[in-house]
Every structure is written in structure tokens, then in C-alpha cells.
C-alpha atoms as a PDB file:
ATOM      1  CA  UNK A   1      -8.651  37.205  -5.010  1.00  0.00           C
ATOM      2  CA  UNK A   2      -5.239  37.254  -6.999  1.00  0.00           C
ATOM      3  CA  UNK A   3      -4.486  33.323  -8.115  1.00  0.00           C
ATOM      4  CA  UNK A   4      -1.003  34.071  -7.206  1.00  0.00           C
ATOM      5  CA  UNK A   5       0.236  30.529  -8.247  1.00  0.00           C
ATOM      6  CA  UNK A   6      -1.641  29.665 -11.048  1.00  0.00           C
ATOM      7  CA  UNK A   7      -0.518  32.801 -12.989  1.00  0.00           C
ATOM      8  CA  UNK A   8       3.295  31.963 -11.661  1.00  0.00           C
ATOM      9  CA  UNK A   9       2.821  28.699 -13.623  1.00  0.00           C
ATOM     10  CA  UNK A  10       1.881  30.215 -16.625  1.00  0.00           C
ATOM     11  CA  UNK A  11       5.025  29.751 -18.825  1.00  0.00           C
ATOM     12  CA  UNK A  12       6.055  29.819 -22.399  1.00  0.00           C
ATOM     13  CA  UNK A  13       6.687  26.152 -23.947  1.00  0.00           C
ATOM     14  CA  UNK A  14       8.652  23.446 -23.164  1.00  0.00           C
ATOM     15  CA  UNK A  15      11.055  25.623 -20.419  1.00  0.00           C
ATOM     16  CA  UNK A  16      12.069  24.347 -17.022  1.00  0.00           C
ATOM     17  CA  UNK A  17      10.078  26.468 -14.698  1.00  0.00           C
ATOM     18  CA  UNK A  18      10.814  26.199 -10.661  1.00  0.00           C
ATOM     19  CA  UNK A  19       7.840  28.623  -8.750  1.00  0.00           C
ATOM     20  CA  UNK A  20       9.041  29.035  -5.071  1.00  0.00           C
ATOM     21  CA  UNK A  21       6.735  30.022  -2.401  1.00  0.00           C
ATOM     22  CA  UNK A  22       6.948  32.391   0.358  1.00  0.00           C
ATOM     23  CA  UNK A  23       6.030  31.011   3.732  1.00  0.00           C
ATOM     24  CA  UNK A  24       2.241  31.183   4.436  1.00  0.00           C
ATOM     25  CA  UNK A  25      -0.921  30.431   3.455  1.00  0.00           C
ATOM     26  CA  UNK A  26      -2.418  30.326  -0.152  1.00  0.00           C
ATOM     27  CA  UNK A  27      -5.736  29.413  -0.957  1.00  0.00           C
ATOM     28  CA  UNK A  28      -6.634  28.894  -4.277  1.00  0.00           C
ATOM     29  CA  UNK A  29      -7.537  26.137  -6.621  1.00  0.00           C
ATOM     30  CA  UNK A  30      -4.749  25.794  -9.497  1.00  0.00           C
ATOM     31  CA  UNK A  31      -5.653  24.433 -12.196  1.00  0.00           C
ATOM     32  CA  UNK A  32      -3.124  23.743 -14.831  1.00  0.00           C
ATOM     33  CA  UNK A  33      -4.545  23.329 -18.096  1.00  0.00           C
ATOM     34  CA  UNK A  34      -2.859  25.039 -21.118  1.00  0.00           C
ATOM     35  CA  UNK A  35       0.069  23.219 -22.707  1.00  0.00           C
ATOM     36  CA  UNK A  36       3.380  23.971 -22.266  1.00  0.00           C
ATOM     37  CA  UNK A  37       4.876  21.375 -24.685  1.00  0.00           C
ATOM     38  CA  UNK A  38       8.385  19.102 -23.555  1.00  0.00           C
ATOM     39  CA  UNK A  39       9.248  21.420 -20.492  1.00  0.00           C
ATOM     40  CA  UNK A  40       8.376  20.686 -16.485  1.00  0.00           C
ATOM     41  CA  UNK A  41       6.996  22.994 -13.990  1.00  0.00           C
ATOM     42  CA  UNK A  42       8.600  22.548 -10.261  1.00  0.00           C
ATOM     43  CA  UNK A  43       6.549  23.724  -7.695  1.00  0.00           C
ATOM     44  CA  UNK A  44       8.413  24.528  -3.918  1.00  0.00           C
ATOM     45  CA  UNK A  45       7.978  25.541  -0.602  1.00  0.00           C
ATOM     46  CA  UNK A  46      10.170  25.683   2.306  1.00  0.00           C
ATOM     47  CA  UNK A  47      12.372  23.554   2.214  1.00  0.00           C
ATOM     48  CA  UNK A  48      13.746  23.138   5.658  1.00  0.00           C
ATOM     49  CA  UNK A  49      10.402  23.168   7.245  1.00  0.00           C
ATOM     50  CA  UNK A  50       7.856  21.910   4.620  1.00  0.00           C
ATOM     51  CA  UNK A  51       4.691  22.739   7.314  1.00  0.00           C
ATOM     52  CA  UNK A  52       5.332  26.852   7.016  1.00  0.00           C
ATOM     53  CA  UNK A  53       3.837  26.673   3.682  1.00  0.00           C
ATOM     54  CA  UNK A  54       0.426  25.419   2.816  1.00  0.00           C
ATOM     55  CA  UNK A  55      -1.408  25.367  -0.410  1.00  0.00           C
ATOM     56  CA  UNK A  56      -5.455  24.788   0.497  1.00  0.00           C
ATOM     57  CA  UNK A  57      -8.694  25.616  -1.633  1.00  0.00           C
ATOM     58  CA  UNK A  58     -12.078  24.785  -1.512  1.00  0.00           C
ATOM     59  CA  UNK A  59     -11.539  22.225  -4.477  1.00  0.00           C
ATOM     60  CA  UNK A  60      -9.012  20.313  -6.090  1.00  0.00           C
ATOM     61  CA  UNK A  61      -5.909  22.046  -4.880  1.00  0.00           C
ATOM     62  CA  UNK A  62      -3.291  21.315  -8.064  1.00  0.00           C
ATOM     63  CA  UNK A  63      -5.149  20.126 -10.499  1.00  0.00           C
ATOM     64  CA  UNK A  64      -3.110  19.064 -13.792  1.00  0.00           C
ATOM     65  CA  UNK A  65      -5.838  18.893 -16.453  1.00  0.00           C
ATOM     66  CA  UNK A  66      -3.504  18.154 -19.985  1.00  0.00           C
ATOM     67  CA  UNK A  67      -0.468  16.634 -21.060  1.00  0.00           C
ATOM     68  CA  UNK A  68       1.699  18.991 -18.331  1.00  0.00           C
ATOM     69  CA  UNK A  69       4.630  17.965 -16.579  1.00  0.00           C
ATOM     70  CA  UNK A  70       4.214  18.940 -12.749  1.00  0.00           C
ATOM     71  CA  UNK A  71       6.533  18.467  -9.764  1.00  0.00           C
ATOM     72  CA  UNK A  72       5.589  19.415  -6.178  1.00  0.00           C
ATOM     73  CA  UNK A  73       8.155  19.679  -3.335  1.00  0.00           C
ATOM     74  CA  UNK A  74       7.984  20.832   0.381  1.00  0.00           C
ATOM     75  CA  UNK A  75       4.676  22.330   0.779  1.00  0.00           C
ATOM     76  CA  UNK A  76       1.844  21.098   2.856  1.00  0.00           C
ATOM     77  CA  UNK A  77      -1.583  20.638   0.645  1.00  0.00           C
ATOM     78  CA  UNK A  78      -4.962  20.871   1.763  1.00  0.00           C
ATOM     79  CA  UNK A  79      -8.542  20.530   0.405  1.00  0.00           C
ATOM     80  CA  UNK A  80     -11.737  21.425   2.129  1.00  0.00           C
ATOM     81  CA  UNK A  81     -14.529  20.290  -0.315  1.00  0.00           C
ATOM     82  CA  UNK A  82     -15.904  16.882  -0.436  1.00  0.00           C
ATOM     83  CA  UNK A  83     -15.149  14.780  -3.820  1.00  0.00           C
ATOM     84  CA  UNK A  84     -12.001  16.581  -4.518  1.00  0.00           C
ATOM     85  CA  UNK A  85      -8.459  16.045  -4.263  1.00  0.00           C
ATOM     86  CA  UNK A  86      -4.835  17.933  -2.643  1.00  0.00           C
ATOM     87  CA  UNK A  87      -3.379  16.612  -6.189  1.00  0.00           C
ATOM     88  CA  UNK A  88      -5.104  15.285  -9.301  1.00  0.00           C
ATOM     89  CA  UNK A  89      -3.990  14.337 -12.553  1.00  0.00           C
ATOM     90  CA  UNK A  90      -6.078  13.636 -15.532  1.00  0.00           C
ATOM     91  CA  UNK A  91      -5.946  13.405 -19.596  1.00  0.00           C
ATOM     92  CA  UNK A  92      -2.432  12.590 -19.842  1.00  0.00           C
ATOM     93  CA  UNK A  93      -1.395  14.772 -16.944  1.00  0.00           C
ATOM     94  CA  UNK A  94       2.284  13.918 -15.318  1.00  0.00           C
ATOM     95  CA  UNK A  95       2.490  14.632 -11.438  1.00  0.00           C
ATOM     96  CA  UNK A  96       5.561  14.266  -9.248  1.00  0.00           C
ATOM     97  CA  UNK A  97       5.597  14.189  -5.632  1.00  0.00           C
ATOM     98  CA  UNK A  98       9.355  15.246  -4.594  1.00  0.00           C
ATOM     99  CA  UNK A  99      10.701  15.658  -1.142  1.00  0.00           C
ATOM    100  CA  UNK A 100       8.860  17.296   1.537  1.00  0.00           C
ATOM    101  CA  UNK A 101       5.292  16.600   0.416  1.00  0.00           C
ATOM    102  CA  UNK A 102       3.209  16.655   3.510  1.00  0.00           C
ATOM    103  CA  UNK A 103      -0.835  15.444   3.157  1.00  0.00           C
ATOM    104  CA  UNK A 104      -2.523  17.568   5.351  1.00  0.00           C
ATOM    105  CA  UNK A 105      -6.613  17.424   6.649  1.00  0.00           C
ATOM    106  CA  UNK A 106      -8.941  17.228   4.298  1.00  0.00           C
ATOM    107  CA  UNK A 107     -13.278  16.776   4.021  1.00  0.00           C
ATOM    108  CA  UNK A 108     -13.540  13.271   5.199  1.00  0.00           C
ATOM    109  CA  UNK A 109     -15.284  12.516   1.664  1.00  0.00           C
ATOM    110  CA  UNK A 110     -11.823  13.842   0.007  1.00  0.00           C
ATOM    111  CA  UNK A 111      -8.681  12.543  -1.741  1.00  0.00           C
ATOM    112  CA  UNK A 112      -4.736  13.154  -0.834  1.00  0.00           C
ATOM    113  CA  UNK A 113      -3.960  12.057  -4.774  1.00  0.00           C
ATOM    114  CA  UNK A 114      -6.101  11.117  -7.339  1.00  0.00           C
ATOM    115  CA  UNK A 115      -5.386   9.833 -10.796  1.00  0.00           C
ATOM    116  CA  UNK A 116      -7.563   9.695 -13.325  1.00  0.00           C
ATOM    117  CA  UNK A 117      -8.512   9.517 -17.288  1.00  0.00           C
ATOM    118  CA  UNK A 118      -5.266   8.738 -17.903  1.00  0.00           C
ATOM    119  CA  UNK A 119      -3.475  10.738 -15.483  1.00  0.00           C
ATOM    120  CA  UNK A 120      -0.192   9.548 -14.044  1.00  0.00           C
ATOM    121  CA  UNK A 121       1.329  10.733 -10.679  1.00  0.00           C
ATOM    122  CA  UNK A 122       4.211   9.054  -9.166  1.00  0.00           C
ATOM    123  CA  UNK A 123       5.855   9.742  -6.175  1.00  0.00           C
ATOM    124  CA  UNK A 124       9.570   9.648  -6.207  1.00  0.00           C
ATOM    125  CA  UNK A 125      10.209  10.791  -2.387  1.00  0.00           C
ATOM    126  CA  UNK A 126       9.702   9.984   1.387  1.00  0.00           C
ATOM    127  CA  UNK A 127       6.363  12.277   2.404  1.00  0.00           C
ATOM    128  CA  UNK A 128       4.195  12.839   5.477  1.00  0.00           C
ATOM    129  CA  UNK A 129       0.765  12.309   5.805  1.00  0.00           C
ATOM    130  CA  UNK A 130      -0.665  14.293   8.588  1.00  0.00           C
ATOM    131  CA  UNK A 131      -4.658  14.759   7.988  1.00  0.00           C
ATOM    132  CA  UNK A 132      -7.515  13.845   7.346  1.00  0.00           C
ATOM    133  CA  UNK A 133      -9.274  11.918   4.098  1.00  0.00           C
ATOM    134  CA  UNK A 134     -11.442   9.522   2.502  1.00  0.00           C
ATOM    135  CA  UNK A 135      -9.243   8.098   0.057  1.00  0.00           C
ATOM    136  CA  UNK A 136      -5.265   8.406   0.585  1.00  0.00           C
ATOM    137  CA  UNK A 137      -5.041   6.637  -2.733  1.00  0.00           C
ATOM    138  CA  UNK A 138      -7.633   7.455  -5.251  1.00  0.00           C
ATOM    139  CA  UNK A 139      -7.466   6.514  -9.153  1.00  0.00           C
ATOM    140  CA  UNK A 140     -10.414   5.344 -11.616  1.00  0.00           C
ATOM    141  CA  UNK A 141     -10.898   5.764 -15.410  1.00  0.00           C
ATOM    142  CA  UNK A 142      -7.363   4.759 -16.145  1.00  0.00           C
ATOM    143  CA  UNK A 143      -5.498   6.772 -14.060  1.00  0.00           C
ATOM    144  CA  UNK A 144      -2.250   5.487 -12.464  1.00  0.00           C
ATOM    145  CA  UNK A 145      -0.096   6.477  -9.248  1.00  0.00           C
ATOM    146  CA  UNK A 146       2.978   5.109  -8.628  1.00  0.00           C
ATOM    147  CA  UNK A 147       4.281   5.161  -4.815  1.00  0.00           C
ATOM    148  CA  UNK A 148       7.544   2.446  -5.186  1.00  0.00           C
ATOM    149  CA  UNK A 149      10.712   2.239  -2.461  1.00  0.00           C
ATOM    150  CA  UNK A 150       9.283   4.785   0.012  1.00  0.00           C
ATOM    151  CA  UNK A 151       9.278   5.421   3.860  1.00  0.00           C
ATOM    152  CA  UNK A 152       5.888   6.917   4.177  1.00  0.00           C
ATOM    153  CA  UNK A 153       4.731   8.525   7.524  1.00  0.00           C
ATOM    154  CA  UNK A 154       1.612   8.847   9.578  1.00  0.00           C
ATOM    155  CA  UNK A 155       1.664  11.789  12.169  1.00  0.00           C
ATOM    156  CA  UNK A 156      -0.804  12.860  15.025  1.00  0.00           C
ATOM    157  CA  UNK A 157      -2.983   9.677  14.401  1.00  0.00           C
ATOM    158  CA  UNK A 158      -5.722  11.311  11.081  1.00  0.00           C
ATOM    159  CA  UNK A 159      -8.750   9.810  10.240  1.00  0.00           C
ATOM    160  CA  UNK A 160      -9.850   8.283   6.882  1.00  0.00           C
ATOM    161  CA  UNK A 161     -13.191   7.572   6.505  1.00  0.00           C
ATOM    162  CA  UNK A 162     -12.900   5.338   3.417  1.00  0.00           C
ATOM    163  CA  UNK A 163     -10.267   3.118   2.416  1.00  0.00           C
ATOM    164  CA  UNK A 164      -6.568   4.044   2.325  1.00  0.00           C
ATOM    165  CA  UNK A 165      -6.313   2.680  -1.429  1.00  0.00           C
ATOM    166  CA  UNK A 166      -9.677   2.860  -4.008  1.00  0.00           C
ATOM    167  CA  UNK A 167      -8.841   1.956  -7.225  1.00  0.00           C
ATOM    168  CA  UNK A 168     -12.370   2.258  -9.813  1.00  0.00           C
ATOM    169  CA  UNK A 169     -12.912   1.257 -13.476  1.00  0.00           C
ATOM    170  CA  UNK A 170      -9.685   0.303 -14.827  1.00  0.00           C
ATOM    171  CA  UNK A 171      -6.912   2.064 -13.197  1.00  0.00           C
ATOM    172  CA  UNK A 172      -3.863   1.001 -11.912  1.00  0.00           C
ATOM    173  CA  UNK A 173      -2.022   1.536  -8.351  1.00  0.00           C
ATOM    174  CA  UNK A 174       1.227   0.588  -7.843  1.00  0.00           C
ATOM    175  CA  UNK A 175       2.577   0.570  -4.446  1.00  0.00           C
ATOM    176  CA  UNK A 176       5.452  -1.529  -4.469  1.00  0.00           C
ATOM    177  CA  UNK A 177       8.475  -1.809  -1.581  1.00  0.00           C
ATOM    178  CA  UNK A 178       6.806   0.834   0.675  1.00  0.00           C
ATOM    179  CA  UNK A 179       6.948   1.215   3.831  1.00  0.00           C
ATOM    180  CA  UNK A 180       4.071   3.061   6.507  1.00  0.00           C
ATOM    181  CA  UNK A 181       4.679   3.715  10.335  1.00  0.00           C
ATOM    182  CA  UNK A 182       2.173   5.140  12.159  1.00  0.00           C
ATOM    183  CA  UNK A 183      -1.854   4.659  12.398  1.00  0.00           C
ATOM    184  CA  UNK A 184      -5.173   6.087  11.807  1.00  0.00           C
ATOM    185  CA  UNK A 185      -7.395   7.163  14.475  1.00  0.00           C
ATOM    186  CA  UNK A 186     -10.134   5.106  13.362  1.00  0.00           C
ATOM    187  CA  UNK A 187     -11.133   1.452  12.038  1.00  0.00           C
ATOM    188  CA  UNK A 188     -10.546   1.879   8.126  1.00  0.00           C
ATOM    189  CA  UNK A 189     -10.333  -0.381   5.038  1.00  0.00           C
ATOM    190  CA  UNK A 190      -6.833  -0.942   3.512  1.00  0.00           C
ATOM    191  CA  UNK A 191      -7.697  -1.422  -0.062  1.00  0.00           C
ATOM    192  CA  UNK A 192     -10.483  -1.898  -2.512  1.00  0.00           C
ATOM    193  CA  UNK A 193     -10.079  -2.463  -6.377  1.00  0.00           C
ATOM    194  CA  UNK A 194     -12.753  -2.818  -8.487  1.00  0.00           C
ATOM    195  CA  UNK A 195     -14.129  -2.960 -12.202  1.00  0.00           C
ATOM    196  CA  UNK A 196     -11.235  -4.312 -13.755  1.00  0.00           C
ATOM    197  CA  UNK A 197      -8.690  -2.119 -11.585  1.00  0.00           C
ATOM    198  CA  UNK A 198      -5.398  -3.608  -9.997  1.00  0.00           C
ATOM    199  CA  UNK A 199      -3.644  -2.495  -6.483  1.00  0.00           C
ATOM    200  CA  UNK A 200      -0.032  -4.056  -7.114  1.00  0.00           C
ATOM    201  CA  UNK A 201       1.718  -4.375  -4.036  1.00  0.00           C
ATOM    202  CA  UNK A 202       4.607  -6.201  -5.188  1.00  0.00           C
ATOM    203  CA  UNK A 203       3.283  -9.552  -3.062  1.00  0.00           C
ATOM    204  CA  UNK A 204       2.867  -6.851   0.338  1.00  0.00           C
ATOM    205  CA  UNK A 205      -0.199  -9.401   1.444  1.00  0.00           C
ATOM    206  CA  UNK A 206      -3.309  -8.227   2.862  1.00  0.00           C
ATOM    207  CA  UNK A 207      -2.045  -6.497   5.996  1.00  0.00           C
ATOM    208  CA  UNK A 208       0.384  -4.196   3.438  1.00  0.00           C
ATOM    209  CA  UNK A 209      -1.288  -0.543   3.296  1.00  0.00           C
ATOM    210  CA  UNK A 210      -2.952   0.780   6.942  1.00  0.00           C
ATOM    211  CA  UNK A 211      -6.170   0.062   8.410  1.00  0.00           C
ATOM    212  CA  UNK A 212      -7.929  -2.412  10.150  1.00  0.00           C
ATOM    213  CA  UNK A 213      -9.636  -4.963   7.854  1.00  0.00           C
ATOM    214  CA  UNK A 214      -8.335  -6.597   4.642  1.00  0.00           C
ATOM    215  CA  UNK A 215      -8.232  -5.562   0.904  1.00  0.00           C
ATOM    216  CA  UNK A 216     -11.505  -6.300  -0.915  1.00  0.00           C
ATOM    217  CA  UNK A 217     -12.168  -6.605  -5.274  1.00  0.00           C
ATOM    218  CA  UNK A 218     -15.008  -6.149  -7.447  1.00  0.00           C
ATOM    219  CA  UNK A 219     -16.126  -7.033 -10.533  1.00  0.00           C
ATOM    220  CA  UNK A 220     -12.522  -8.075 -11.831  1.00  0.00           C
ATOM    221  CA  UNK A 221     -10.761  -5.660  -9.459  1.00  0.00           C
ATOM    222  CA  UNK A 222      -7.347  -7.072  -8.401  1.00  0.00           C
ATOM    223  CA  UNK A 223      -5.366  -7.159  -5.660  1.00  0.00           C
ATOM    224  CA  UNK A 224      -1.510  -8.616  -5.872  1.00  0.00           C
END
């Protein structure tokens, strides 16, 4: 099949690239690896009704694999395959999430976001999550996501089968300031850091991120 958005994203260096999608369904795994220097590359659905477009793929959805500059906005993202992630960011990677973002279902041994060999993504906006996942939360290796001042929403009750926040082997999460409404369908962990890791919640306490039993550490993993 045509990788419709992946060769949309393919752009000379260091522009200002905005890729707007057609309501639907696109499945395909991007993967964004060549690099296109100073420049950022917006990504963006619908934007009055975020839900009429979905990105899905039997992988990691948008995957930004070198030092690229990516910014998502009102699309709904999806991944079927276990160990895999709706957004990742590794080896110097920059993610945004913008407005509109909505998390849909995923396998129950996948990731909304993941962060990882140094791979930043921060979220900047308000977002939905509506499905499905292991890990909401996911960094290890020295990634780092960023979720600070939000409004964060829960819809139709998903299940996570893990914990909400996993942060492995010296990576970072910083959730500061944020507010969730809404529940899972099932008993889940809040938070785990381990291997030198920190969750920084700003001082949220132990009943901060959803679930149903407390944050727990490893191995120097911290939890503040």
C-alpha cells in the first residue's frame, strides 16, 4: 500500500512543513528518520472533530527515529501490535502533542507515548484518552516526556493493563500541574519508576496519576 503520510513528510531541510489530513482512516507505520535540519514538521487532522481522522498501524504509529522536530494535532492514533507505541521518540527525536490529540485503543501490551534513547516528547495541549493500553506513559533509556499544566481526559471508561506511568533505566517523566477526570475500567497501577528513573509530579502525592494502587520504585527509581 501507498505510505501516503510518510512520503508527505518527506521535506527538504530546515522548512516549516504543515501535512493536513483528509478525514478517514490511514494505516500505516511512519517512520520519520532522515534529517531535515532546523525546520518542524506539523502533522493535522480535523480540526473541529479530531475523532473523523485516525492514524493506526500494526506498529509504532509515528515513530520519530533522529534529531526531527514533529508536531501532531487533532487526529486520533492507534496501534494494534503489542510492544509498540501511537507516538515514539528516540535518538534525539522532538515530539509535540498539540490540540486535539485523542489516544485511542491499543494491544493491551502497548504504549500511548513512549520516549526513549534520548527522545523528548512534550505535550503542550489538553488531549483525550479514549482506549485501550499498557502503558499511558512509557519512557526508558533516557527518554523524557513532558505533560505540565494540562486538563487531561478519560472517555468511555479504557482499560490499561499495566501501569498508567513506567518509567525504565534512567529516564525522566515529568507530569507536573495536571489534571485527569475520568477512570479506567479496571484495577491498574498509577506509577512505577525504576533503575535510576524519576516520575516528577511536582509534589501530586501518591493518589496523583489514575488507578487503583500507589506508585512503586526500583532500584533507585524515584517518585516526587
Amino acid at each position: 500500500a501507498t505510505q501516503l503520510i510518510h512520503n508527505a513528510l518527506w521535506v527538504p531541510r530546515g522548512l516549516y512543513a504543515i501535512v493536513k489530513l483528509a478525514d478517514g482512516t490511514y494505516t500505516e507505520a511512519v517512520e520519520i528518520q532522515a534529517c531535515h535540519g532546523p525546520g518542524m514538521i506539523k502533522l493535522v487532522g480535523n480540526v473541529s472533530t479530531p475523532a473523523n481522522v485516525t492514524v493506526t498501524s500494526a506498529g509504532i504509529t509515528l515513530a520519530v527515529l533522529t534529531p526531527v522536530k514533529l508536531r501532531i494535532e487533532s487526529v486520533t492514533l492507534r496501534t494494534t501490535l503489542a510492544s509498540r507505541a501511537c507516538v515514539a521518540s528516540r535518538s534525539g527525536g522532538y515530539v509535540e502533542i498539540g490540540p486535539g490529540v485523542i489516544f485511542g485503543a491499543t494491544s493491551n501490551a502497548s504504549w500511548h507515548l513512549a520516549a526513549y534513547s534520548k527522545g523528548l516528547i512534550v505535550c503542550l495541549n489538553d488531549y483525550t484518552i479514549s482506549g485501550q493500553c499498557e502503558h499511558h506513559y512509557y519512557t526508558e533509556w533516557g527518554g523524557t516526556i513532558q505533560a505540565d499544566n494540562l486538563a487531561i481526559t478519560l472517555t468511555g471508561t479504557p482499560t490499561i493493563s499495566g501501569t498508567f506511568t513506567q518509567a525504565r533505566v534512567a529516564s525522566v517523566i515529568v507530569c507536573r500541574n495536571t489534571t485527569f477526570t475520568g477512570a479506567f475500567s479496571s484495577a491498574s497501577a498509577r506509577a512505577d519508576s525504576e533503575s535510576n528513573s524519576c516520575i516528577d509530579t511536582g509534589g501530586g502525592g501518591l493518589t496523583y496519576f489514575p488507578g487503583n494502587s500507589n506508585p512503586t520504585t526500583a532500584n533507585g527509581g524515584v517518585y516526587v
